[in-house]
PDB file of N, CA and C in Angstrom:
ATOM      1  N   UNK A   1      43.378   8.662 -40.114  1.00  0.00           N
ATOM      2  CA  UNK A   1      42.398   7.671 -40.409  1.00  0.00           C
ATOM      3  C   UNK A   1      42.111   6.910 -39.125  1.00  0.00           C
ATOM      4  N   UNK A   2      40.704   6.417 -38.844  1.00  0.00           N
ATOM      5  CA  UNK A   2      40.594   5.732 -38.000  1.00  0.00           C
ATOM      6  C   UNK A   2      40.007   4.469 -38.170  1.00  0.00           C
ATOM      7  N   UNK A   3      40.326   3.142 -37.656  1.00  0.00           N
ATOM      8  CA  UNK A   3      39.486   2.467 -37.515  1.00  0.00           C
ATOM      9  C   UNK A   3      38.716   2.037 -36.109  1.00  0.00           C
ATOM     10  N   UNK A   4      37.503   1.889 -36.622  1.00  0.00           N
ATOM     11  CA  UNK A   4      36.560   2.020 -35.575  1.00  0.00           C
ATOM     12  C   UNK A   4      36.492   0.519 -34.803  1.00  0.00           C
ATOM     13  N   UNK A   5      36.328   0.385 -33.342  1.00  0.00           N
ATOM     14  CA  UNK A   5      36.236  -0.893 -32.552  1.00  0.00           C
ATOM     15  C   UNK A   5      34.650  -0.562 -32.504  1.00  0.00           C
ATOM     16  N   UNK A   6      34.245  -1.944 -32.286  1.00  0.00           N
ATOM     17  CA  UNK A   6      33.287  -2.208 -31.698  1.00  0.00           C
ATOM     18  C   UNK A   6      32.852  -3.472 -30.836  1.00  0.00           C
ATOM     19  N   UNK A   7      31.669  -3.808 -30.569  1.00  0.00           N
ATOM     20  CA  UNK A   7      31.555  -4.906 -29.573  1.00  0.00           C
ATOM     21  C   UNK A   7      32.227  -6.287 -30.202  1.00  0.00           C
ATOM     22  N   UNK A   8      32.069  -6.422 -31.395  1.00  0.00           N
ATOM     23  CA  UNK A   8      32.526  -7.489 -31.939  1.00  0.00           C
ATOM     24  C   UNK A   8      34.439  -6.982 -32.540  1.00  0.00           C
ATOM     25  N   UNK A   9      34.862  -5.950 -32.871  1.00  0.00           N
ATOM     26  CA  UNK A   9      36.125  -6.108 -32.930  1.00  0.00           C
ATOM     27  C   UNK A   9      36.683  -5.108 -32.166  1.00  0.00           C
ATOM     28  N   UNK A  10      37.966  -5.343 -31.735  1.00  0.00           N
ATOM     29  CA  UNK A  10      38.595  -4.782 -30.352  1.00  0.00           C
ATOM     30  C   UNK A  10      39.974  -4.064 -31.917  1.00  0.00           C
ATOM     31  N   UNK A  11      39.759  -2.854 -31.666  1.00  0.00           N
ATOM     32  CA  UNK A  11      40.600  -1.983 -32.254  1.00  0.00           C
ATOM     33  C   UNK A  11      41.767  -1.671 -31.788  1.00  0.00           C
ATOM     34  N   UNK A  12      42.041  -2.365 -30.615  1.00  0.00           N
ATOM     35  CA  UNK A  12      43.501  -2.098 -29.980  1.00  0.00           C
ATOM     36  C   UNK A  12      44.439  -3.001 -30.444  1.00  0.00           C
ATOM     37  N   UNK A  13      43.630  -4.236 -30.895  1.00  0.00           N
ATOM     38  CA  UNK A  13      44.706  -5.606 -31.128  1.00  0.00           C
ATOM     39  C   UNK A  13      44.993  -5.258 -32.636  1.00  0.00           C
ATOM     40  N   UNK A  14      44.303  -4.243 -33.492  1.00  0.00           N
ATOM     41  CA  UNK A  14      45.184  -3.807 -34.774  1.00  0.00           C
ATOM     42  C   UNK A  14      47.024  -3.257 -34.531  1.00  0.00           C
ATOM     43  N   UNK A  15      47.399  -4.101 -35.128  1.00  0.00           N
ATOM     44  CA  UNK A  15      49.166  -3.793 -35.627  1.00  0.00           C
ATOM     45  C   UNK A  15      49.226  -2.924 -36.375  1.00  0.00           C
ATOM     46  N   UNK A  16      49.187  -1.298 -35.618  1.00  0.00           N
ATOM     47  CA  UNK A  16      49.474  -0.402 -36.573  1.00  0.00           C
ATOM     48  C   UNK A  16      50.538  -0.336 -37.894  1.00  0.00           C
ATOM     49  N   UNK A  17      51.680  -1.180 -37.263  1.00  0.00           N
ATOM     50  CA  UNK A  17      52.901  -1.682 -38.332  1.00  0.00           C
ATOM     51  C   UNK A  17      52.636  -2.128 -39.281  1.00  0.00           C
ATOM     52  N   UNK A  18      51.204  -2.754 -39.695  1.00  0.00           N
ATOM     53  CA  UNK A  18      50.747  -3.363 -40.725  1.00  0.00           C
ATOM     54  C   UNK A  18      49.488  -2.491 -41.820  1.00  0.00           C
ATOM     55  N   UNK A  19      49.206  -1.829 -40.740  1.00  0.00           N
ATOM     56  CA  UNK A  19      48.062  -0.700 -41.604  1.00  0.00           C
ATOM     57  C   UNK A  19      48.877   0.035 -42.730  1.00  0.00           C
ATOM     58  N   UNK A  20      47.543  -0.596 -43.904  1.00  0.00           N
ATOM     59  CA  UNK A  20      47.408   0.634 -45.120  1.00  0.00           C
ATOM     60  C   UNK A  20      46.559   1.670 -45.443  1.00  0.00           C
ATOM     61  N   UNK A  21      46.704   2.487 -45.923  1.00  0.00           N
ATOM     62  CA  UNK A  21      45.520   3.073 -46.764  1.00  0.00           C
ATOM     63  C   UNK A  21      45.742   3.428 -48.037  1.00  0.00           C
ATOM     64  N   UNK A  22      45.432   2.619 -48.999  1.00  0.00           N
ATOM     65  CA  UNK A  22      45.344   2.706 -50.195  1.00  0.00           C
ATOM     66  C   UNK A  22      47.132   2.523 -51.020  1.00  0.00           C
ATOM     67  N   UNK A  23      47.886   1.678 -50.084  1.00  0.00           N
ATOM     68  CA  UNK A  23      49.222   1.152 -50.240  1.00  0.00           C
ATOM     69  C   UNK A  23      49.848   2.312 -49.511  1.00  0.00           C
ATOM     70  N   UNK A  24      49.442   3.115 -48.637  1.00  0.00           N
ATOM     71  CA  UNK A  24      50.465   4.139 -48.369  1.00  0.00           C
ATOM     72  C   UNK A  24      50.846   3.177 -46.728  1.00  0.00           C
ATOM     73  N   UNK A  25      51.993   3.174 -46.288  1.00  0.00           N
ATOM     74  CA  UNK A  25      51.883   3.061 -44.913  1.00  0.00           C
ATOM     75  C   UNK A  25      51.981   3.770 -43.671  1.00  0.00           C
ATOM     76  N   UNK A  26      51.557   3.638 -42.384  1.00  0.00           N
ATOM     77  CA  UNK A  26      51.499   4.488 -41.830  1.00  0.00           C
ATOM     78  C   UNK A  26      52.888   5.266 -41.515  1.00  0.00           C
ATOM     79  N   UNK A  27      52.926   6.363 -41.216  1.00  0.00           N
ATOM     80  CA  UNK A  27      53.893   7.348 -40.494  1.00  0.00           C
ATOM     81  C   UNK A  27      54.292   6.689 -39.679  1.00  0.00           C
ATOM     82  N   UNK A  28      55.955   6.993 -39.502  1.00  0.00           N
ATOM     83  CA  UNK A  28      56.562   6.497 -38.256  1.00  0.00           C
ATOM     84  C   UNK A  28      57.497   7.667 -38.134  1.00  0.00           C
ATOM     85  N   UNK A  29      57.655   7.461 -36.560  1.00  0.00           N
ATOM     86  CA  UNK A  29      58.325   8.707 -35.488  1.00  0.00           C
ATOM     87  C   UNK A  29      59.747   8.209 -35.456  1.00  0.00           C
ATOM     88  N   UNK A  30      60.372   8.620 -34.607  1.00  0.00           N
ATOM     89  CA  UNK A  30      61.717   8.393 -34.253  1.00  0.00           C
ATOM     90  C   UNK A  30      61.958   6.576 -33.559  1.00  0.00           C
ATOM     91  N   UNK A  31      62.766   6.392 -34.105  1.00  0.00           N
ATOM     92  CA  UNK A  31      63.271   4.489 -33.783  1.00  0.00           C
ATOM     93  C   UNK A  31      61.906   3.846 -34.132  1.00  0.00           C
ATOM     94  N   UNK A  32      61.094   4.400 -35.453  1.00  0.00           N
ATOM     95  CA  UNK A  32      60.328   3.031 -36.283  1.00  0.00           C
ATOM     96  C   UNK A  32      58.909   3.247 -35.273  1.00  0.00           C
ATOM     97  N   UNK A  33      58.754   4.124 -34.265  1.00  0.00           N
ATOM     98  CA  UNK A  33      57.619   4.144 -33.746  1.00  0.00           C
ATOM     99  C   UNK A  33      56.094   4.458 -34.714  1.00  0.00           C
ATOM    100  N   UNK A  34      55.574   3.790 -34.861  1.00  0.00           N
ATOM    101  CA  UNK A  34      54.358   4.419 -35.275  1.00  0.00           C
ATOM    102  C   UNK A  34      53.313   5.085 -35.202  1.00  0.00           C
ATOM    103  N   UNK A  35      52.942   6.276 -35.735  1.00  0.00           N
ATOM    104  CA  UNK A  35      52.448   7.281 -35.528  1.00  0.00           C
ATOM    105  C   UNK A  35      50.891   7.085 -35.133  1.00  0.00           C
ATOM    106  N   UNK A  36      49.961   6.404 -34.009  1.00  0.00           N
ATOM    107  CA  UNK A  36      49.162   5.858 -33.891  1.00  0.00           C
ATOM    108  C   UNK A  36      48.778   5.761 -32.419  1.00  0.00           C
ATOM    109  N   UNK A  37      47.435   5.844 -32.271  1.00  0.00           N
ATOM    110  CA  UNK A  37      46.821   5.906 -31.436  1.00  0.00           C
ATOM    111  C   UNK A  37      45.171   5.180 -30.874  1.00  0.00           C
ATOM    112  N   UNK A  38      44.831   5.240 -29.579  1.00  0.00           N
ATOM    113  CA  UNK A  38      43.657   4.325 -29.300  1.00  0.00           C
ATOM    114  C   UNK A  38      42.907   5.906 -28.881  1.00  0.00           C
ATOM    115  N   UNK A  39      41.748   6.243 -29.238  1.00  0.00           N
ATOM    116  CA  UNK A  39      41.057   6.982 -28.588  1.00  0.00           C
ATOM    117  C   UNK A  39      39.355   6.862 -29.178  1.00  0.00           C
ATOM    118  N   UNK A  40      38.333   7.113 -28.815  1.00  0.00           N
ATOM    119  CA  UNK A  40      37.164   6.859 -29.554  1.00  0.00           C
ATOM    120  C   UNK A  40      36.710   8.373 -29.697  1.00  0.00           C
ATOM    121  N   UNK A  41      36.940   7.942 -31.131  1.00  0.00           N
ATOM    122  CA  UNK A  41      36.783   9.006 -31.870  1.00  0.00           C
ATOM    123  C   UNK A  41      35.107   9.256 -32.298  1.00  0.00           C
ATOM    124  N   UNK A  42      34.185   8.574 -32.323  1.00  0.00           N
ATOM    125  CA  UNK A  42      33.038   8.267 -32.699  1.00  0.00           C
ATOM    126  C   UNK A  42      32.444   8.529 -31.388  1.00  0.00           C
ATOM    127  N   UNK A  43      32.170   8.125 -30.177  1.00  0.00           N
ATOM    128  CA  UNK A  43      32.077   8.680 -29.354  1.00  0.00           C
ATOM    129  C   UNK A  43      31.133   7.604 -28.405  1.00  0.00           C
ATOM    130  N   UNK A  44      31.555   6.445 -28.515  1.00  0.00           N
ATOM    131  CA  UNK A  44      30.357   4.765 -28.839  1.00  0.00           C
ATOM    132  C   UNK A  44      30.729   4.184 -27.560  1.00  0.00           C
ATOM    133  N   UNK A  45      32.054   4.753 -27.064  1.00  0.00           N
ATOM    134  CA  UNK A  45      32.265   4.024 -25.670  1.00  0.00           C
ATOM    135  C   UNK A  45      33.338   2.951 -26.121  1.00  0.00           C
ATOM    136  N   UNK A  46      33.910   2.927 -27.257  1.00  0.00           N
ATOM    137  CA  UNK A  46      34.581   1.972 -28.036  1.00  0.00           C
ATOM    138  C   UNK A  46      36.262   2.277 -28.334  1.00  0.00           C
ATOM    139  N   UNK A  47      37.555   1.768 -27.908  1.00  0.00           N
ATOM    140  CA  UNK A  47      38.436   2.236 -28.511  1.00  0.00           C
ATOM    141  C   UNK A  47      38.478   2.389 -30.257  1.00  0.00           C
ATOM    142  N   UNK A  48      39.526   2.977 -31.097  1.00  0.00           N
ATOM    143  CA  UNK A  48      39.573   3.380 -32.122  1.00  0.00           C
ATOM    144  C   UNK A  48      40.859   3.466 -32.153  1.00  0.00           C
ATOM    145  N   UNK A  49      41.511   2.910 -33.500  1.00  0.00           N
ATOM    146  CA  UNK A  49      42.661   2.689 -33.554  1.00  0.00           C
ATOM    147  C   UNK A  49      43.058   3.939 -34.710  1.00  0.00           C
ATOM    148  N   UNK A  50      43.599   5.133 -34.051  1.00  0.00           N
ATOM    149  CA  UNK A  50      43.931   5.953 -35.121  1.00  0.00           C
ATOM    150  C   UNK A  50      45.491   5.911 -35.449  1.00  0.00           C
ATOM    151  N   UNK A  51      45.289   6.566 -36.433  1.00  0.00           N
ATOM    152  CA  UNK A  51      46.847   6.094 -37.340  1.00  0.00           C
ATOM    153  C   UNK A  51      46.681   7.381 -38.437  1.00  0.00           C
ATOM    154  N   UNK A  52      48.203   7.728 -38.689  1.00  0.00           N
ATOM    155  CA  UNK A  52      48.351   8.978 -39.630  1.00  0.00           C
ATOM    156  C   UNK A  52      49.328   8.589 -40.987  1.00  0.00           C
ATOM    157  N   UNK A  53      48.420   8.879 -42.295  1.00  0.00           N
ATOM    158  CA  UNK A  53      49.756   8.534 -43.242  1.00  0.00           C
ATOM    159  C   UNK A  53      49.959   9.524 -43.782  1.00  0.00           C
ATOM    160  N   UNK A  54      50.966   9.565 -44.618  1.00  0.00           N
ATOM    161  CA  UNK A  54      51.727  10.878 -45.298  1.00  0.00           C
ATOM    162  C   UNK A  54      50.626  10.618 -46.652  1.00  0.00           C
ATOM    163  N   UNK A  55      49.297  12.287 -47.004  1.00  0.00           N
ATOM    164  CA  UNK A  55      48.740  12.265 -47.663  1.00  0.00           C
ATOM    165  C   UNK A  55      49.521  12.654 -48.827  1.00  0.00           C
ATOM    166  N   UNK A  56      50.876  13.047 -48.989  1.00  0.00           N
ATOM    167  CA  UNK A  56      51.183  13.265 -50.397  1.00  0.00           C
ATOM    168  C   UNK A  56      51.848  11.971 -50.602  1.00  0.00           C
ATOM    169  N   UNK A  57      52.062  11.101 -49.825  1.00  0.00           N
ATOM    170  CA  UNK A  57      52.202   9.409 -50.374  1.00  0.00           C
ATOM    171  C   UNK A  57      51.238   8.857 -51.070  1.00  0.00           C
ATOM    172  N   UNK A  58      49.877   8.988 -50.795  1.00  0.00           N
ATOM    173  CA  UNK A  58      48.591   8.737 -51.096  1.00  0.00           C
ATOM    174  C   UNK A  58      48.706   8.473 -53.302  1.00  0.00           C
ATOM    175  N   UNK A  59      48.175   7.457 -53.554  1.00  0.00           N
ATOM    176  CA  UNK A  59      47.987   7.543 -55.004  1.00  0.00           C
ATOM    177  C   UNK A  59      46.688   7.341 -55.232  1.00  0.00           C
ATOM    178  N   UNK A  60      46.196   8.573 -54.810  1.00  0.00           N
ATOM    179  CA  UNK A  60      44.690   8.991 -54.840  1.00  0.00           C
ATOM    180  C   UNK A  60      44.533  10.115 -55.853  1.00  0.00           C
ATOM    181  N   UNK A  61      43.365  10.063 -56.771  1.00  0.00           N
ATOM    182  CA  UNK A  61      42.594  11.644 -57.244  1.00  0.00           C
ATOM    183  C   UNK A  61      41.238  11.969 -56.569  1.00  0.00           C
ATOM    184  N   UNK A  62      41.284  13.625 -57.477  1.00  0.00           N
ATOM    185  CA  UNK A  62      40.018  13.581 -56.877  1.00  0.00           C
ATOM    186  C   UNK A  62      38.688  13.100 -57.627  1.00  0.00           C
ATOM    187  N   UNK A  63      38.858  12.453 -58.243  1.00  0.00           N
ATOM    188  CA  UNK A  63      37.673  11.652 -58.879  1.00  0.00           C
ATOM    189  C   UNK A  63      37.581  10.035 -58.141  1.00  0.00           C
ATOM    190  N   UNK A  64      38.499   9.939 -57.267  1.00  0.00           N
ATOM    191  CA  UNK A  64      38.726   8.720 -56.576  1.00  0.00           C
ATOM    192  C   UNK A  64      37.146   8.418 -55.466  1.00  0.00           C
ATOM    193  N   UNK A  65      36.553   7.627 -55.304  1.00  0.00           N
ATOM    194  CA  UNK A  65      35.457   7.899 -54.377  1.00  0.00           C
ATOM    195  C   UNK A  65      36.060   6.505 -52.886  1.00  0.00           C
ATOM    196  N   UNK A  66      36.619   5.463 -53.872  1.00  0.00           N
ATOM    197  CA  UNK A  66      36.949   4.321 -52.542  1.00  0.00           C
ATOM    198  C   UNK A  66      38.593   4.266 -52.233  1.00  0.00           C
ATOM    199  N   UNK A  67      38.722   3.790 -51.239  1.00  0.00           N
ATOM    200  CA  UNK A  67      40.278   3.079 -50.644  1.00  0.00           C
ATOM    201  C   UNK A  67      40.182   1.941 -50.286  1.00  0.00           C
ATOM    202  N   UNK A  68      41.176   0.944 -50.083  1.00  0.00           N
ATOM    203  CA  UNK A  68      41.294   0.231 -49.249  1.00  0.00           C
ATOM    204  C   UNK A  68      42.129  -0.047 -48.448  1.00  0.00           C
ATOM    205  N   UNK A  69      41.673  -0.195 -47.236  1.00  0.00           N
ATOM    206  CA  UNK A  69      42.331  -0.200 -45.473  1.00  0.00           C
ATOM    207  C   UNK A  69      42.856  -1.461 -45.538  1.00  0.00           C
ATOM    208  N   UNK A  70      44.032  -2.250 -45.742  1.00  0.00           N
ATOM    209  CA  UNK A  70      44.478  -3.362 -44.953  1.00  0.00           C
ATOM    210  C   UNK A  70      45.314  -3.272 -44.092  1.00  0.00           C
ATOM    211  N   UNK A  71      45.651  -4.278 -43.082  1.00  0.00           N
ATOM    212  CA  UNK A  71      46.609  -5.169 -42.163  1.00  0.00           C
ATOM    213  C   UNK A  71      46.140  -6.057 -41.246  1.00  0.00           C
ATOM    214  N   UNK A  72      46.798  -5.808 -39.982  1.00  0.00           N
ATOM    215  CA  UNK A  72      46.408  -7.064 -39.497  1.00  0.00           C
ATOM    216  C   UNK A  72      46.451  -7.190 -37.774  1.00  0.00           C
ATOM    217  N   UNK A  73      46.428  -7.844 -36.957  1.00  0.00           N
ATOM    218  CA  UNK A  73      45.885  -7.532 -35.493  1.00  0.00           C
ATOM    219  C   UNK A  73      47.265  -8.199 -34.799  1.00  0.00           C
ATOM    220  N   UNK A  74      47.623  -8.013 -34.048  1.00  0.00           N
ATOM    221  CA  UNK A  74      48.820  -8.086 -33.409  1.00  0.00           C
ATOM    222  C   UNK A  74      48.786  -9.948 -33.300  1.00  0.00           C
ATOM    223  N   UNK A  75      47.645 -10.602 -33.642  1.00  0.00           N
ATOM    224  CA  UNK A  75      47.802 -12.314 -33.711  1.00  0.00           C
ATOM    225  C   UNK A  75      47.636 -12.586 -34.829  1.00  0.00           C
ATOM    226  N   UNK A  76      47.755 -11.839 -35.808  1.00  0.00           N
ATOM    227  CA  UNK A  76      47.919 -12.237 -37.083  1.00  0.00           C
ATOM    228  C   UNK A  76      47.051 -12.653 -37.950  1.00  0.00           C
ATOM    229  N   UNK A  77      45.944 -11.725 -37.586  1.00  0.00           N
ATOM    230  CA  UNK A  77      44.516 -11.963 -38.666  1.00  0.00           C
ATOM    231  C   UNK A  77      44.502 -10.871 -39.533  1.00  0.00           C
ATOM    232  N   UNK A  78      44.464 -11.238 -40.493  1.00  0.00           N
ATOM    233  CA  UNK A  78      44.222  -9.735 -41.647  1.00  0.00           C
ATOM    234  C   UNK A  78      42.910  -9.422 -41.471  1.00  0.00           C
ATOM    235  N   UNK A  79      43.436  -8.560 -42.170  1.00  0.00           N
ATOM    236  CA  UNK A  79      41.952  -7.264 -42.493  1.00  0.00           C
ATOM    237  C   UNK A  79      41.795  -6.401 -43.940  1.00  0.00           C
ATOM    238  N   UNK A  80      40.871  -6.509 -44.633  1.00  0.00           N
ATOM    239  CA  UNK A  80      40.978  -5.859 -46.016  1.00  0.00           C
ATOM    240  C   UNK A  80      39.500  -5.293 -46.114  1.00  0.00           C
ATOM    241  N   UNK A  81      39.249  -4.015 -45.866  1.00  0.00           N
ATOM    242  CA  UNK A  81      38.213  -3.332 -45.889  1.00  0.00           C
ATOM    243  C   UNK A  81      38.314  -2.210 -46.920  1.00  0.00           C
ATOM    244  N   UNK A  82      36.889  -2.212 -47.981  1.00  0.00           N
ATOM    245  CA  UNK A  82      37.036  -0.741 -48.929  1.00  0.00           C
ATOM    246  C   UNK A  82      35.978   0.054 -48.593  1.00  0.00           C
ATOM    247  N   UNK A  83      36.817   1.285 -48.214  1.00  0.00           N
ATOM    248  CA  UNK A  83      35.430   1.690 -47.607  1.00  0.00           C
ATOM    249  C   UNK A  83      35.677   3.569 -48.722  1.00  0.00           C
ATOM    250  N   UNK A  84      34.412   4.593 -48.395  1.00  0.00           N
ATOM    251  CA  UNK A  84      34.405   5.234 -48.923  1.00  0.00           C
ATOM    252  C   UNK A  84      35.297   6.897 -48.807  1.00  0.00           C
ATOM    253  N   UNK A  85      35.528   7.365 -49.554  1.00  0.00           N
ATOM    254  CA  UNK A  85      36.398   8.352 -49.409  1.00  0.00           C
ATOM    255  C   UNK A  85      36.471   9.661 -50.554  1.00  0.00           C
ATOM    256  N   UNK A  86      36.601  10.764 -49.903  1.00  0.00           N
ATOM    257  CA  UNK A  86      36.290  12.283 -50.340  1.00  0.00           C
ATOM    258  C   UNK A  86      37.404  13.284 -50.744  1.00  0.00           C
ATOM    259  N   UNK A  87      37.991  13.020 -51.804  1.00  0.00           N
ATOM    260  CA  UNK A  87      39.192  13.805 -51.827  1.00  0.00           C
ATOM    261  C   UNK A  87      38.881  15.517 -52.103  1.00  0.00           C
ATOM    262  N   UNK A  88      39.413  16.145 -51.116  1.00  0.00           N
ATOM    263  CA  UNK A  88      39.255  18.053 -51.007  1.00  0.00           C
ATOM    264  C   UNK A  88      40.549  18.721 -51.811  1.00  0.00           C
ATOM    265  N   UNK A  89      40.643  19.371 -53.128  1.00  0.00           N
ATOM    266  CA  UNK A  89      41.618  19.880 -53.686  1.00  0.00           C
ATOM    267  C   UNK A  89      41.932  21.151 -53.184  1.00  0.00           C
TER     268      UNK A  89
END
C-alpha cells in the first residue's frame, strides 16, 4: 500500500509504526523493523510512503469496495483516510 505525498503533505514524516489498513498492521522485519519504504510510486516528483501488510491478516471480502488507512506522522498528527479498494479472488 502506498500513501501518496504531495505538495501539501510530506509522506516521509508518516510513522510507519502507526499505519493501518483496515486494522491490519504493517509487517515488521527482524528487531521490530518495519517493512516500509519512501519511493514515488506515482511518478509526481513526490516521495510515497510505502508499507506492506500481511493480506491474509486483512478482514476484508470480496464484496468489500472501501478501507480505512490510519496513523500518524512521526509529530504526532493522525490520519484517518477511506479510500477505495478491489478485492481479486
Amino acid at each position: 500500500m502506498a500513501i501518496l505525498g504531495s505538495a501539501t503533505f510530506d509522506a516521509s514524516q508518516v510513522d510507519p509504526l502507526t499505519v493501518t489498513l483496515a486494522d491490519t498492521q504493517v509487517k515488521l522485519k527482524g528487531k521490530g523493523t518495519p517493512m516500509a519504504s519512501l519511493e514515488d510510486v506515482n511518478n509526481d516528483g513526490f516521495a510515497d510512503m510505502v508499507v506492506h501488510v500481511s493480506t491474509s491478516s486483512l478482514q476484508l471480502t470480496v464484496n468489500d469496495t472501501e478501507v480505512m488507512v490510519e496513523g500518524a506522522t512521526f509529530g504526532g498528527t493522525p490520519f484517518r483516510v477511506k479510500d477505495s479498494i478491489r478485492i481479486v479472488p
